[in-house]
PDB file of N, CA and C in Angstrom:
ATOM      1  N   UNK A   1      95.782 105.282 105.614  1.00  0.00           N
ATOM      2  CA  UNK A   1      97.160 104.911 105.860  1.00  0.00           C
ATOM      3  C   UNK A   1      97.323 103.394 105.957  1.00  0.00           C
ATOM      4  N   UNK A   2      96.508 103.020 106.470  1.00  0.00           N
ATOM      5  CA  UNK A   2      96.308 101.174 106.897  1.00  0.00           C
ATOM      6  C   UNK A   2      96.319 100.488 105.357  1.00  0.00           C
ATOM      7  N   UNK A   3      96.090 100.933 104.188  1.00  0.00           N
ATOM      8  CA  UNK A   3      95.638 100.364 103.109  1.00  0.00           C
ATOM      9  C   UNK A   3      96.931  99.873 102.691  1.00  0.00           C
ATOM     10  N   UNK A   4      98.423 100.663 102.509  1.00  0.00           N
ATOM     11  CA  UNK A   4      99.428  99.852 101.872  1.00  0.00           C
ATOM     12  C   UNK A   4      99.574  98.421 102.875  1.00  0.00           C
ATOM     13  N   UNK A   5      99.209  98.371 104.405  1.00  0.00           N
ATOM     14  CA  UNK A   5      99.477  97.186 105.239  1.00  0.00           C
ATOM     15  C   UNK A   5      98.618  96.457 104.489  1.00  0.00           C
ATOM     16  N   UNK A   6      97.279  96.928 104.125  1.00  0.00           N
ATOM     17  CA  UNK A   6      96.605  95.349 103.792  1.00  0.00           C
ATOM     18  C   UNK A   6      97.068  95.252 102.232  1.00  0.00           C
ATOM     19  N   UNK A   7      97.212  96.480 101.477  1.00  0.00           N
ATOM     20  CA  UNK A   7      98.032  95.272 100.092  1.00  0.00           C
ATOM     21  C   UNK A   7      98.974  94.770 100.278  1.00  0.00           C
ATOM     22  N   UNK A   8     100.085  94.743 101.142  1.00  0.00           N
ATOM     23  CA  UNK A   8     100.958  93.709 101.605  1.00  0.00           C
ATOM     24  C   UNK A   8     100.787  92.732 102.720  1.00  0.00           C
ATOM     25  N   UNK A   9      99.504  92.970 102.951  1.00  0.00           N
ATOM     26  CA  UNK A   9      99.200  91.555 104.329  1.00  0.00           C
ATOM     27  C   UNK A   9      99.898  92.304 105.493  1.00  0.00           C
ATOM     28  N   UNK A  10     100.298  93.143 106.068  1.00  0.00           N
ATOM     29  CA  UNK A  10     101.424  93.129 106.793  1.00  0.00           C
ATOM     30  C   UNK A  10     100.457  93.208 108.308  1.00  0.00           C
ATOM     31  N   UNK A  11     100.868  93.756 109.579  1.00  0.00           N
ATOM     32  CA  UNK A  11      99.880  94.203 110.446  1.00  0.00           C
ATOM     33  C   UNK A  11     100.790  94.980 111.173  1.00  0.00           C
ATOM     34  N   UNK A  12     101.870  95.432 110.852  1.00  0.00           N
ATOM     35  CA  UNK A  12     103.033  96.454 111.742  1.00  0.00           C
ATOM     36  C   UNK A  12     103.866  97.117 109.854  1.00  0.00           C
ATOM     37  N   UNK A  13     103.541  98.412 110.539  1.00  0.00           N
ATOM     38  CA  UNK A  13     104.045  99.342 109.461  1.00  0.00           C
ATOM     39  C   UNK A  13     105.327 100.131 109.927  1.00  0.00           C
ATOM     40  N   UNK A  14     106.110 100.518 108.925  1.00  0.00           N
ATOM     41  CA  UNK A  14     107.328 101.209 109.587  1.00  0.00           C
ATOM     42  C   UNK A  14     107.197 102.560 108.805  1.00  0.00           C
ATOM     43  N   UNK A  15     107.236 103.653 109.115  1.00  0.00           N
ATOM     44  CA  UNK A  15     107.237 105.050 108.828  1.00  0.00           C
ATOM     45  C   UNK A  15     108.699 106.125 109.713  1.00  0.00           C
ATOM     46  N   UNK A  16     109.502 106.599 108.803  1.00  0.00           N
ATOM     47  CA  UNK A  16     110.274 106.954 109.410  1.00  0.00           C
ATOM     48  C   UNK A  16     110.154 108.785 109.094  1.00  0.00           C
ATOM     49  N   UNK A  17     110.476 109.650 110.070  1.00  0.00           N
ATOM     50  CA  UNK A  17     110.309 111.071 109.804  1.00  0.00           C
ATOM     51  C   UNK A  17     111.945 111.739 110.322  1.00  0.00           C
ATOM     52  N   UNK A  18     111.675 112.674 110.218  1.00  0.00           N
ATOM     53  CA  UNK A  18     112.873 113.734 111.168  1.00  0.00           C
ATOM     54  C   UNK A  18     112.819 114.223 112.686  1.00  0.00           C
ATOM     55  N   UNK A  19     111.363 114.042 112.928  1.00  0.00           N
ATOM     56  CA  UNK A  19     110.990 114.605 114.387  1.00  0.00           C
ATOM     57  C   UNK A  19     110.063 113.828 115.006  1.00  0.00           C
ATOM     58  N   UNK A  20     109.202 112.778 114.843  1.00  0.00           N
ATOM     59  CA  UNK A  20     108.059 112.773 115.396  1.00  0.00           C
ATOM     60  C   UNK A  20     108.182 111.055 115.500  1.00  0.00           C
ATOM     61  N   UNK A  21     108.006 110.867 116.471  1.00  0.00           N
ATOM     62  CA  UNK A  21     107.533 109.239 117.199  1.00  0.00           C
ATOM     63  C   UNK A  21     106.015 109.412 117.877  1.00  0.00           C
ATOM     64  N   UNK A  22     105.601 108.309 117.558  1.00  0.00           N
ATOM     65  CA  UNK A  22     104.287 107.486 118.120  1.00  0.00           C
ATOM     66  C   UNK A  22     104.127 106.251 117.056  1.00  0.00           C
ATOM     67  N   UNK A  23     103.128 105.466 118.032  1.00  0.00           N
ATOM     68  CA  UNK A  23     102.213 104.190 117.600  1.00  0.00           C
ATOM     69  C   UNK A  23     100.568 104.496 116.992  1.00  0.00           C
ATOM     70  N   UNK A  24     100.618 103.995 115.766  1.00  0.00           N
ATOM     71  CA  UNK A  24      99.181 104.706 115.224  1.00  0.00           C
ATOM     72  C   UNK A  24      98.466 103.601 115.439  1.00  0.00           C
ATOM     73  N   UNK A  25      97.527 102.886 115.786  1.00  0.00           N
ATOM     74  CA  UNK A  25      96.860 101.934 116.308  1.00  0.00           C
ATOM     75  C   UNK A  25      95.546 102.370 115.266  1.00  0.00           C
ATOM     76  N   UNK A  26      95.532 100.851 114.115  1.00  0.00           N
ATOM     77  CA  UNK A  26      93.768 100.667 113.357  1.00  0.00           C
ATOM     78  C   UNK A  26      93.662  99.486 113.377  1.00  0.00           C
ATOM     79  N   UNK A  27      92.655  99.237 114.596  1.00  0.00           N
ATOM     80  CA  UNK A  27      92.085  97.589 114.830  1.00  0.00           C
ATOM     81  C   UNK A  27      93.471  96.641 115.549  1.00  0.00           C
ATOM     82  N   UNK A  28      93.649  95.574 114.620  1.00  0.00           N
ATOM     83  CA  UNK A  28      94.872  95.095 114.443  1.00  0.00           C
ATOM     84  C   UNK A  28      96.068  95.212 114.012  1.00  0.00           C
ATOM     85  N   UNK A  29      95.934  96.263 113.064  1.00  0.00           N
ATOM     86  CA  UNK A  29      97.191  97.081 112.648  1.00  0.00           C
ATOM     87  C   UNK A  29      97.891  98.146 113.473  1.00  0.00           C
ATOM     88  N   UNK A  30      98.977  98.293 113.416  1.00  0.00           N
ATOM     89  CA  UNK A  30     100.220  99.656 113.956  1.00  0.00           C
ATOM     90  C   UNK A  30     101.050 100.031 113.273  1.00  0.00           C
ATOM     91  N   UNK A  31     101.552 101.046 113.004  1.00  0.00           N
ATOM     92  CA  UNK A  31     102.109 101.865 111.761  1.00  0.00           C
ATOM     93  C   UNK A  31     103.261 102.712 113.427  1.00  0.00           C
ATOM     94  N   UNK A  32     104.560 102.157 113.209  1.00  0.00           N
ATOM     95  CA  UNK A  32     105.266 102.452 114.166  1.00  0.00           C
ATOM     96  C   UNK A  32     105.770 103.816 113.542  1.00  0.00           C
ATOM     97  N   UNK A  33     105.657 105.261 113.832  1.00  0.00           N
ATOM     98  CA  UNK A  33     106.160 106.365 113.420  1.00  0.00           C
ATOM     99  C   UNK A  33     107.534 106.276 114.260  1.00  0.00           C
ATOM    100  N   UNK A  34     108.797 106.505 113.754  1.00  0.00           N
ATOM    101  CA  UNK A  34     109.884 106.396 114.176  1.00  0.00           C
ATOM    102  C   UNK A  34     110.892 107.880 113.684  1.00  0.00           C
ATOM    103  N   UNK A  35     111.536 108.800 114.415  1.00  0.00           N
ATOM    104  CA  UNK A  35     112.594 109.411 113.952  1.00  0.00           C
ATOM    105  C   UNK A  35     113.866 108.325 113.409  1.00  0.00           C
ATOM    106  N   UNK A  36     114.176 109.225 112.068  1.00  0.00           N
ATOM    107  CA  UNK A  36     115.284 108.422 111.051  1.00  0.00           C
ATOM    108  C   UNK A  36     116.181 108.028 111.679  1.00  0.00           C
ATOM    109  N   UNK A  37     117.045 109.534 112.779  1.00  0.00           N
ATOM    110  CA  UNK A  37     118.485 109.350 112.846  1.00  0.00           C
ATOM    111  C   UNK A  37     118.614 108.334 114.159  1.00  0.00           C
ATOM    112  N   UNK A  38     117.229 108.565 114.517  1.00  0.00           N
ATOM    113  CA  UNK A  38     117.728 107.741 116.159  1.00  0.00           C
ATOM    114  C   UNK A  38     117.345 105.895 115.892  1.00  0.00           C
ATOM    115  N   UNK A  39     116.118 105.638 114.845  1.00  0.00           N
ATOM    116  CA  UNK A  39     115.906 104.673 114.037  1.00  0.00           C
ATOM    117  C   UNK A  39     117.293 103.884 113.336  1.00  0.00           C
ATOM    118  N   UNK A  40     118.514 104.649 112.616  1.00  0.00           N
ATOM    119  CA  UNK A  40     119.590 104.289 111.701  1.00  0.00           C
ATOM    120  C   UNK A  40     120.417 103.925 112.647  1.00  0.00           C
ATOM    121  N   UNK A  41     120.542 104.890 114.266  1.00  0.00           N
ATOM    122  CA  UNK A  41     122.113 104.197 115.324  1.00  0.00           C
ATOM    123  C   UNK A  41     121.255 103.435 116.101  1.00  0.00           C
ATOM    124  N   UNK A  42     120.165 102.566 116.190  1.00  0.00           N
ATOM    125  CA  UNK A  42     119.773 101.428 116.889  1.00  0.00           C
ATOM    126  C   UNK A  42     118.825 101.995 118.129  1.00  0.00           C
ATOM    127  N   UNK A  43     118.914 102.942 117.774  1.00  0.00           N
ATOM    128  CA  UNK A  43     118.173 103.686 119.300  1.00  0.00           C
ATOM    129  C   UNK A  43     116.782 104.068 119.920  1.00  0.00           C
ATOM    130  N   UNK A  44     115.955 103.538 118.453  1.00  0.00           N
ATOM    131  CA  UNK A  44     114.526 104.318 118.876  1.00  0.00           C
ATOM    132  C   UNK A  44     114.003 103.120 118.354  1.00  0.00           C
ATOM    133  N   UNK A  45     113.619 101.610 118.822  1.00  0.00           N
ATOM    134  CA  UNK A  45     113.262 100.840 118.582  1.00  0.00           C
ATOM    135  C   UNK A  45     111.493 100.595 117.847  1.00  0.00           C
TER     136      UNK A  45
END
């Protein structure tokens, strides 16, 4: 999962679903799992 962060350099990933939040933690990288609808009205930071 970490691999599209390093072809873009990045070190914080954004992943959005329908149900499911958490922080995926590899090394220095985090891939923030976020629900869409609460993600789109400002709410699930």
């Amino acid at each position: 999962m970490t691999e599209a962060l390093d072809e873009q350099k990045l070190d914080v990933g954004l992943v959005l679903t329908e149900s499911d939040r958490e922080d995926i933690v590899s090394g220095k990288r985090t891939i923030k799992v976020r629900r869409l609808a609460g993600w789109l009205c400002g709410l699930d930071g």
